[in-house]
C-alpha atoms as a PDB file:
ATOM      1  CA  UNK A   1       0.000   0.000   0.000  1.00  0.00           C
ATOM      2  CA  UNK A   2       1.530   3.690  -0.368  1.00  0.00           C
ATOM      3  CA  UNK A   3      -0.177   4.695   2.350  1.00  0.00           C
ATOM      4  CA  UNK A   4       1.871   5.428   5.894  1.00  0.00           C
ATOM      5  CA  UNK A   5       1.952   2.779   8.259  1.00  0.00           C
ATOM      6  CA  UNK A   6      -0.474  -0.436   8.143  1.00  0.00           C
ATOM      7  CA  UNK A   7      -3.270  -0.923   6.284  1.00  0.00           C
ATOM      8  CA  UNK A   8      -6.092  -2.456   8.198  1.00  0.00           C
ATOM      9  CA  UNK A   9      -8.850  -2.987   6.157  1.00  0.00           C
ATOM     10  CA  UNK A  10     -12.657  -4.670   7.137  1.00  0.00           C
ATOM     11  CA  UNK A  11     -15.171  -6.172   4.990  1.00  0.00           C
ATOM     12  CA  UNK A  12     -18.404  -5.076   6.929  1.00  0.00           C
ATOM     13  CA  UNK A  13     -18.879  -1.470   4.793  1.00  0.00           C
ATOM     14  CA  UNK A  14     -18.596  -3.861   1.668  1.00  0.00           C
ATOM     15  CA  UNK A  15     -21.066  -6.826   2.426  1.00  0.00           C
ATOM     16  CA  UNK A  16     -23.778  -4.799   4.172  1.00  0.00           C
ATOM     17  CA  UNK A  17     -24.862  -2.976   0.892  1.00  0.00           C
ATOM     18  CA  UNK A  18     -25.213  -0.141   2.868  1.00  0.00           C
ATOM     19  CA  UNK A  19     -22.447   2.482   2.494  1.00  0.00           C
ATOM     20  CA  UNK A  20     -21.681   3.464  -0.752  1.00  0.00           C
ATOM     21  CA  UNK A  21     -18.747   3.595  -2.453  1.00  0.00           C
ATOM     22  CA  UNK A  22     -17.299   1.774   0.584  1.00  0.00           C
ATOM     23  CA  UNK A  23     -13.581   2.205  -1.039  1.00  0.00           C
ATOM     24  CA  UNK A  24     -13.598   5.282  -1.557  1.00  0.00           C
ATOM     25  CA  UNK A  25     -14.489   5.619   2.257  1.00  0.00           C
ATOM     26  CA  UNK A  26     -11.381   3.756   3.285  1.00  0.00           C
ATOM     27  CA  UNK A  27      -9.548   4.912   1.248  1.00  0.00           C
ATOM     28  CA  UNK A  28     -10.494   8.549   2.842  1.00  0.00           C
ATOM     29  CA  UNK A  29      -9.674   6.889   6.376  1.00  0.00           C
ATOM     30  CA  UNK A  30      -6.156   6.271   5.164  1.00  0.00           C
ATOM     31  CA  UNK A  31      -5.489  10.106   3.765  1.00  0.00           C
ATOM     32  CA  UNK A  32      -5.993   8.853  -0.271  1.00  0.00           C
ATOM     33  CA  UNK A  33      -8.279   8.949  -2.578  1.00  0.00           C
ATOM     34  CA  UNK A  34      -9.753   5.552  -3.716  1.00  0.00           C
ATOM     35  CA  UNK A  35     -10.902   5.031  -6.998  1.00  0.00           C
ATOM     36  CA  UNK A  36     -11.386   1.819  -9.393  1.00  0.00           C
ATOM     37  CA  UNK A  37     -11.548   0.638 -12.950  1.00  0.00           C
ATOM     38  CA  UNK A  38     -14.101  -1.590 -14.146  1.00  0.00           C
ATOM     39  CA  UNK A  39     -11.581  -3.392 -16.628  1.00  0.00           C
ATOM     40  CA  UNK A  40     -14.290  -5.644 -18.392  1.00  0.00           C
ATOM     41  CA  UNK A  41     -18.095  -7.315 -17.435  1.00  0.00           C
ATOM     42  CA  UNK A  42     -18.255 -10.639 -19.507  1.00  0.00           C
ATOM     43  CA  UNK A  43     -21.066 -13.467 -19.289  1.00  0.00           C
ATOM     44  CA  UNK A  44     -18.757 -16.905 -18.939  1.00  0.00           C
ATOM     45  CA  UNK A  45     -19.396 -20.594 -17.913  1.00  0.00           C
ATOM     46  CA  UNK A  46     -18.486 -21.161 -14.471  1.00  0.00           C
ATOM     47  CA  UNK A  47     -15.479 -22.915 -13.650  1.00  0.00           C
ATOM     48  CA  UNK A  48     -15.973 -25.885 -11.129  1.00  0.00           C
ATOM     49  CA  UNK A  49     -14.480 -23.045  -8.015  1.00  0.00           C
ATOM     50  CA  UNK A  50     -17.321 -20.455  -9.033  1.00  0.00           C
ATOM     51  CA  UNK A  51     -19.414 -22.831  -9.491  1.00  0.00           C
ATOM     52  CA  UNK A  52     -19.000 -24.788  -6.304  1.00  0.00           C
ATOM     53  CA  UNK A  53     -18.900 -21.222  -4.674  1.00  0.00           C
ATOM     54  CA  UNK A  54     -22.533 -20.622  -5.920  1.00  0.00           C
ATOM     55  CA  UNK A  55     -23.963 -23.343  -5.992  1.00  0.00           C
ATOM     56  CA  UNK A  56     -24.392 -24.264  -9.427  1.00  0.00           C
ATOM     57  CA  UNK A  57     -23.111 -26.579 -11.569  1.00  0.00           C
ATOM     58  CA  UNK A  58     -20.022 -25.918 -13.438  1.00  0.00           C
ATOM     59  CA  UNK A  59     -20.279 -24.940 -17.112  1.00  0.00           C
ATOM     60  CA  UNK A  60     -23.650 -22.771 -16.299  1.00  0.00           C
ATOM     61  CA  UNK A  61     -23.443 -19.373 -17.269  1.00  0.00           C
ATOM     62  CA  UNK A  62     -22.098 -16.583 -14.528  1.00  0.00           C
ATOM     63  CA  UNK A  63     -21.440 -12.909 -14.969  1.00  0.00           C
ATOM     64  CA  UNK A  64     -18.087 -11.216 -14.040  1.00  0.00           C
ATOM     65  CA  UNK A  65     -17.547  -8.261 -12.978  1.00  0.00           C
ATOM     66  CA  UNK A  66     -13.617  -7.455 -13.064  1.00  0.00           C
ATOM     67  CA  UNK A  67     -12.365  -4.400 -11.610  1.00  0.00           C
ATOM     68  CA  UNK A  68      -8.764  -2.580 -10.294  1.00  0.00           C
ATOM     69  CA  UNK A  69      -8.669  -0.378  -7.050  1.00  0.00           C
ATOM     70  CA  UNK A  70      -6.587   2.403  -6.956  1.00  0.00           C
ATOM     71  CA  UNK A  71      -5.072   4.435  -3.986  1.00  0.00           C
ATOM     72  CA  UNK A  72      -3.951   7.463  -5.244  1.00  0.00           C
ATOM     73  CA  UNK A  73      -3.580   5.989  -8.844  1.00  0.00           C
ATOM     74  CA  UNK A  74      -1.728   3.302  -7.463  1.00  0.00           C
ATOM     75  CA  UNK A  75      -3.136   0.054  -8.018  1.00  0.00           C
ATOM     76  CA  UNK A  76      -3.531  -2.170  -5.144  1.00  0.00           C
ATOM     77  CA  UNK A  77      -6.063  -4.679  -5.561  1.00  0.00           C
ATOM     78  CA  UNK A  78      -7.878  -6.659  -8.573  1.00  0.00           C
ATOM     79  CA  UNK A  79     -11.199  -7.973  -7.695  1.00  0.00           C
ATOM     80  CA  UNK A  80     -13.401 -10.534  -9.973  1.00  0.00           C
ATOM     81  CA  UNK A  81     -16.894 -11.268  -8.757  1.00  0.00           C
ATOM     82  CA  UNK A  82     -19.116 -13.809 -10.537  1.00  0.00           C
ATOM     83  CA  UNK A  83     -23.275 -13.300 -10.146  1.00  0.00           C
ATOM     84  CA  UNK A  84     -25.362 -16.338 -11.663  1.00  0.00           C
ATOM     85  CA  UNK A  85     -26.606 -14.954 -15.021  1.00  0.00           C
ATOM     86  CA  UNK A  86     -29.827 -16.038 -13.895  1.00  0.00           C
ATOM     87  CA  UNK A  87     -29.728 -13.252 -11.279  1.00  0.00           C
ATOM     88  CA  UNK A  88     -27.477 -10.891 -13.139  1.00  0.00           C
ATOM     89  CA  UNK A  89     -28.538 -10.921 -16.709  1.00  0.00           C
ATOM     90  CA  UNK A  90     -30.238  -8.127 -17.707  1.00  0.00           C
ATOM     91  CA  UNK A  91     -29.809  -5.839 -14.807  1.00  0.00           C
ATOM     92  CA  UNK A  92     -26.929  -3.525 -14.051  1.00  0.00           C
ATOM     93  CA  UNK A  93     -24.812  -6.186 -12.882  1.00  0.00           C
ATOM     94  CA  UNK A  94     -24.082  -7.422 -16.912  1.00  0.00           C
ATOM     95  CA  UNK A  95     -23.778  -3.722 -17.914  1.00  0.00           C
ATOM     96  CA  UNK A  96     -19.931  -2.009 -18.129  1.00  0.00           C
ATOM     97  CA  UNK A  97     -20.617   1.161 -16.227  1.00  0.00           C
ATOM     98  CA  UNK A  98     -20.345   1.823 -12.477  1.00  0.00           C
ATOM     99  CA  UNK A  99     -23.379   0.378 -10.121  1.00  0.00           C
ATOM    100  CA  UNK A 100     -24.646   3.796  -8.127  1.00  0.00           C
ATOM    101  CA  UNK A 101     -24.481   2.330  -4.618  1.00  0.00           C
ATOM    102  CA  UNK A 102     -22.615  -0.750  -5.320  1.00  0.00           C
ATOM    103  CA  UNK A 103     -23.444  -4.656  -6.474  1.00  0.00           C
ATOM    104  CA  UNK A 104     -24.299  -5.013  -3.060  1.00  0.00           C
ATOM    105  CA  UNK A 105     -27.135  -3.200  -2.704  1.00  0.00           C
ATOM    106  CA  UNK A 106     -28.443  -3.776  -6.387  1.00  0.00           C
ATOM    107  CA  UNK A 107     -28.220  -7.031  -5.058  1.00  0.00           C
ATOM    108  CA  UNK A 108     -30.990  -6.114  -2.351  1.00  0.00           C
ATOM    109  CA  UNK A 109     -32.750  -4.094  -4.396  1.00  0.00           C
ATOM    110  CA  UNK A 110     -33.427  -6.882  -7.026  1.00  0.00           C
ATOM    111  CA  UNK A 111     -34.699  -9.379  -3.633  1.00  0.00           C
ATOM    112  CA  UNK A 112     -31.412 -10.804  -2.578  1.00  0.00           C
ATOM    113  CA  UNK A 113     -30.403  -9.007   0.538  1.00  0.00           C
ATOM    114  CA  UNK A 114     -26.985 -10.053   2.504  1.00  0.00           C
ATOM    115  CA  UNK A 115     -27.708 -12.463   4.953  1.00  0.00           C
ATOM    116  CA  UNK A 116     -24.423 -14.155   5.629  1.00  0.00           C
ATOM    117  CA  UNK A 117     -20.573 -13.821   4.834  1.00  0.00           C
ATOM    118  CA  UNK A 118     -18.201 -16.574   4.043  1.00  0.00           C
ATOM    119  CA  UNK A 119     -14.674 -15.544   3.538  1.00  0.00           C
ATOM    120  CA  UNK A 120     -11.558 -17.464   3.236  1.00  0.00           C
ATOM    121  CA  UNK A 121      -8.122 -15.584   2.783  1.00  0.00           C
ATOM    122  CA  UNK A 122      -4.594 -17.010   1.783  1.00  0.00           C
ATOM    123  CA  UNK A 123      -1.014 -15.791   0.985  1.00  0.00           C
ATOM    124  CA  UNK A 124       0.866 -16.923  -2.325  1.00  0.00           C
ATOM    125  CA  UNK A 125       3.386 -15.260  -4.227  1.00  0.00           C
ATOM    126  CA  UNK A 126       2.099 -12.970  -7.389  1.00  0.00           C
ATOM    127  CA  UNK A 127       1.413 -14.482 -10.762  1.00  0.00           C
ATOM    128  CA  UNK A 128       3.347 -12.669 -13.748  1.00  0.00           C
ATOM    129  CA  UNK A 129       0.338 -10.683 -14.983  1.00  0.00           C
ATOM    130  CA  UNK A 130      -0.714  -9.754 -10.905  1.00  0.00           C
ATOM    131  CA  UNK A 131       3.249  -8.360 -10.883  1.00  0.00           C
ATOM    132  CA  UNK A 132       2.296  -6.522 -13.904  1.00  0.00           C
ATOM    133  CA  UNK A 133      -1.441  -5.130 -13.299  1.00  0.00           C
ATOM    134  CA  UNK A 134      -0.202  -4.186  -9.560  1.00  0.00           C
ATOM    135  CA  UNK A 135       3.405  -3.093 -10.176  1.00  0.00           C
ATOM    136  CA  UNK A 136       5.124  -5.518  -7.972  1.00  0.00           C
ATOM    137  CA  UNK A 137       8.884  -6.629  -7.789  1.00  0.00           C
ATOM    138  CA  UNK A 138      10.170 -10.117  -8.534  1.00  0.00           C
ATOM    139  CA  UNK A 139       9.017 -12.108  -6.189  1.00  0.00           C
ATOM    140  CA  UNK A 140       6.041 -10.516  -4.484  1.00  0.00           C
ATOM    141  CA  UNK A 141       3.763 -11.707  -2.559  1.00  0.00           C
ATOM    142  CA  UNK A 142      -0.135 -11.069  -2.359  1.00  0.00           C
ATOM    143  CA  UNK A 143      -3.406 -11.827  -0.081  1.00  0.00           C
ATOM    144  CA  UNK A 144      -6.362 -13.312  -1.284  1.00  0.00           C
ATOM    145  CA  UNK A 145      -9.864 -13.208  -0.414  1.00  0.00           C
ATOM    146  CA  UNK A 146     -12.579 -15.327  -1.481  1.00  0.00           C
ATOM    147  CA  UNK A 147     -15.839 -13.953  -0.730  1.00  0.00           C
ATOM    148  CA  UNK A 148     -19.208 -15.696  -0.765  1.00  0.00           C
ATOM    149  CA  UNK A 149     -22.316 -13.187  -0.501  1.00  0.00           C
ATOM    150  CA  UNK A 150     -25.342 -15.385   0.602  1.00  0.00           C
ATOM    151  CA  UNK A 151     -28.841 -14.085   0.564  1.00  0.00           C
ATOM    152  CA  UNK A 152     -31.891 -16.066   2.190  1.00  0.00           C
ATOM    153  CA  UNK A 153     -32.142 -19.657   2.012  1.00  0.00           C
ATOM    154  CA  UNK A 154     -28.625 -20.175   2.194  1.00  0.00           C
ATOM    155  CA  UNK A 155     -28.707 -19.020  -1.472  1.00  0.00           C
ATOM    156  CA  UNK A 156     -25.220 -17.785  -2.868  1.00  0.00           C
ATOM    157  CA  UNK A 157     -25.735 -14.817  -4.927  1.00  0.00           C
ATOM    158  CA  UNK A 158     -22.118 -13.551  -5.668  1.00  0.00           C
ATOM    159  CA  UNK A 159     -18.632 -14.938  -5.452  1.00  0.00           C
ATOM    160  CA  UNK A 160     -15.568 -12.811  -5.498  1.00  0.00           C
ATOM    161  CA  UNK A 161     -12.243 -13.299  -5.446  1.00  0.00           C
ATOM    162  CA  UNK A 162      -9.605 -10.174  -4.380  1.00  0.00           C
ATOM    163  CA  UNK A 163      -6.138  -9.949  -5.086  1.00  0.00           C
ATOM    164  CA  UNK A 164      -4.325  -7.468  -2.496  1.00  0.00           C
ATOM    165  CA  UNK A 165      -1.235  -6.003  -2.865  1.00  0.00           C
ATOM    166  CA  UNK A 166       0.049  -7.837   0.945  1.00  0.00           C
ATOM    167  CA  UNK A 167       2.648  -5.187   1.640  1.00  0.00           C
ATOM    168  CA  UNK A 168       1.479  -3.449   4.657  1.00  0.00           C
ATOM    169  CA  UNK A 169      -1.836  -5.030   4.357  1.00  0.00           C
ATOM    170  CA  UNK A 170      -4.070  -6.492   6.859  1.00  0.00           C
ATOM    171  CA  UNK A 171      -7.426  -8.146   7.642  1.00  0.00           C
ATOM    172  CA  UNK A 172      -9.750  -7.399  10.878  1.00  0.00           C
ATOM    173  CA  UNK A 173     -12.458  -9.593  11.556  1.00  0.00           C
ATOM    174  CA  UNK A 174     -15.005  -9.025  14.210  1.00  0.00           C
ATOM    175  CA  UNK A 175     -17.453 -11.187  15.418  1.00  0.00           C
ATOM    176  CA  UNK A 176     -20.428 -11.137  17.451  1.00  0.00           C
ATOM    177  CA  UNK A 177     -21.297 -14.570  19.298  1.00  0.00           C
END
């Protein structure tokens, strides 16, 4: 991160559907400006991960959503989230523009309100084109977190998958018992 000192960052602001441009936000919190390129929105099959994430079987069709965050024109994270088409096709989740208010609360808005989280996170070192896209040195290493959005009935409605720049980086979960 180019920001001074650690980075904590916490998924709540992003999987309530309820603040925003929730980047932007924390990016604000950290003295930077956070901004983010939608780099393409594509309707795929699913690969068997996705799939399995979503609860559908591999080879249906998803949309993806891929995007780069930016601090301060810096990139720092590359973020793909998959929607069954059934859900997404047709709405703004398909479209290449920005979603006023987020995925999240489109998401809500079209029935499917966050219920539950389910997040797994791991360390590896950077593929060639992660190097590239984030401007990391040979070897780097990066965080990633797999995020499964589930709305009522234990149904999955979006699967992402964030690649983090690791440097200074780190996760804060809270929990309620």
């Amino acid at each position: 991160m180019t920001a001074a000192g650690p980075w904590t960052s916490v998924s709540m602001p992003y999987v309530s559907g309820e603040h925003g441009d929730a980047w932007a936000a924390e990016a604000a919190q950290h003295g930077g400006r956070g901004t983010q390129q939608l780099l393409a929105v594509d309707e795929l099959t699913a690969s068997a991960s996705v799939a399995g994430v979503l609860g559908i079987d591999p080879g249906q069709s998803v949309v993806v959503r891929r995007r780069l965050m930016l601090f301060n024109d810096q990139p720092v994270e590359l973020i793909d989230s998959y929607y069954p088409a059934t859900i997404a096709r047709d709405t703004r989740l398909a479209e290449t523009r920005k979603i006023p208010g987020g995925a999240v609360a489109l998401l809500a808005s079209l029935g499917y309100p966050p219920r539950r989280v389910r997040e797994d996170v791991s360390a590896r070192l950077a593929t060639p084109e992660e190097r590239t896209v984030l401007h990391l040195d040979d070897p780097s290493c990066v965080l990633v977190l797999s995020r499964a959005l589930i709305t009522d009935n234990d149904l999955p409605v979006e699967a992402s998958v964030m690649t983090m720049v690791a440097d200074r980086r780190r996760l804060r979960y809270e929990l309620t018992p």
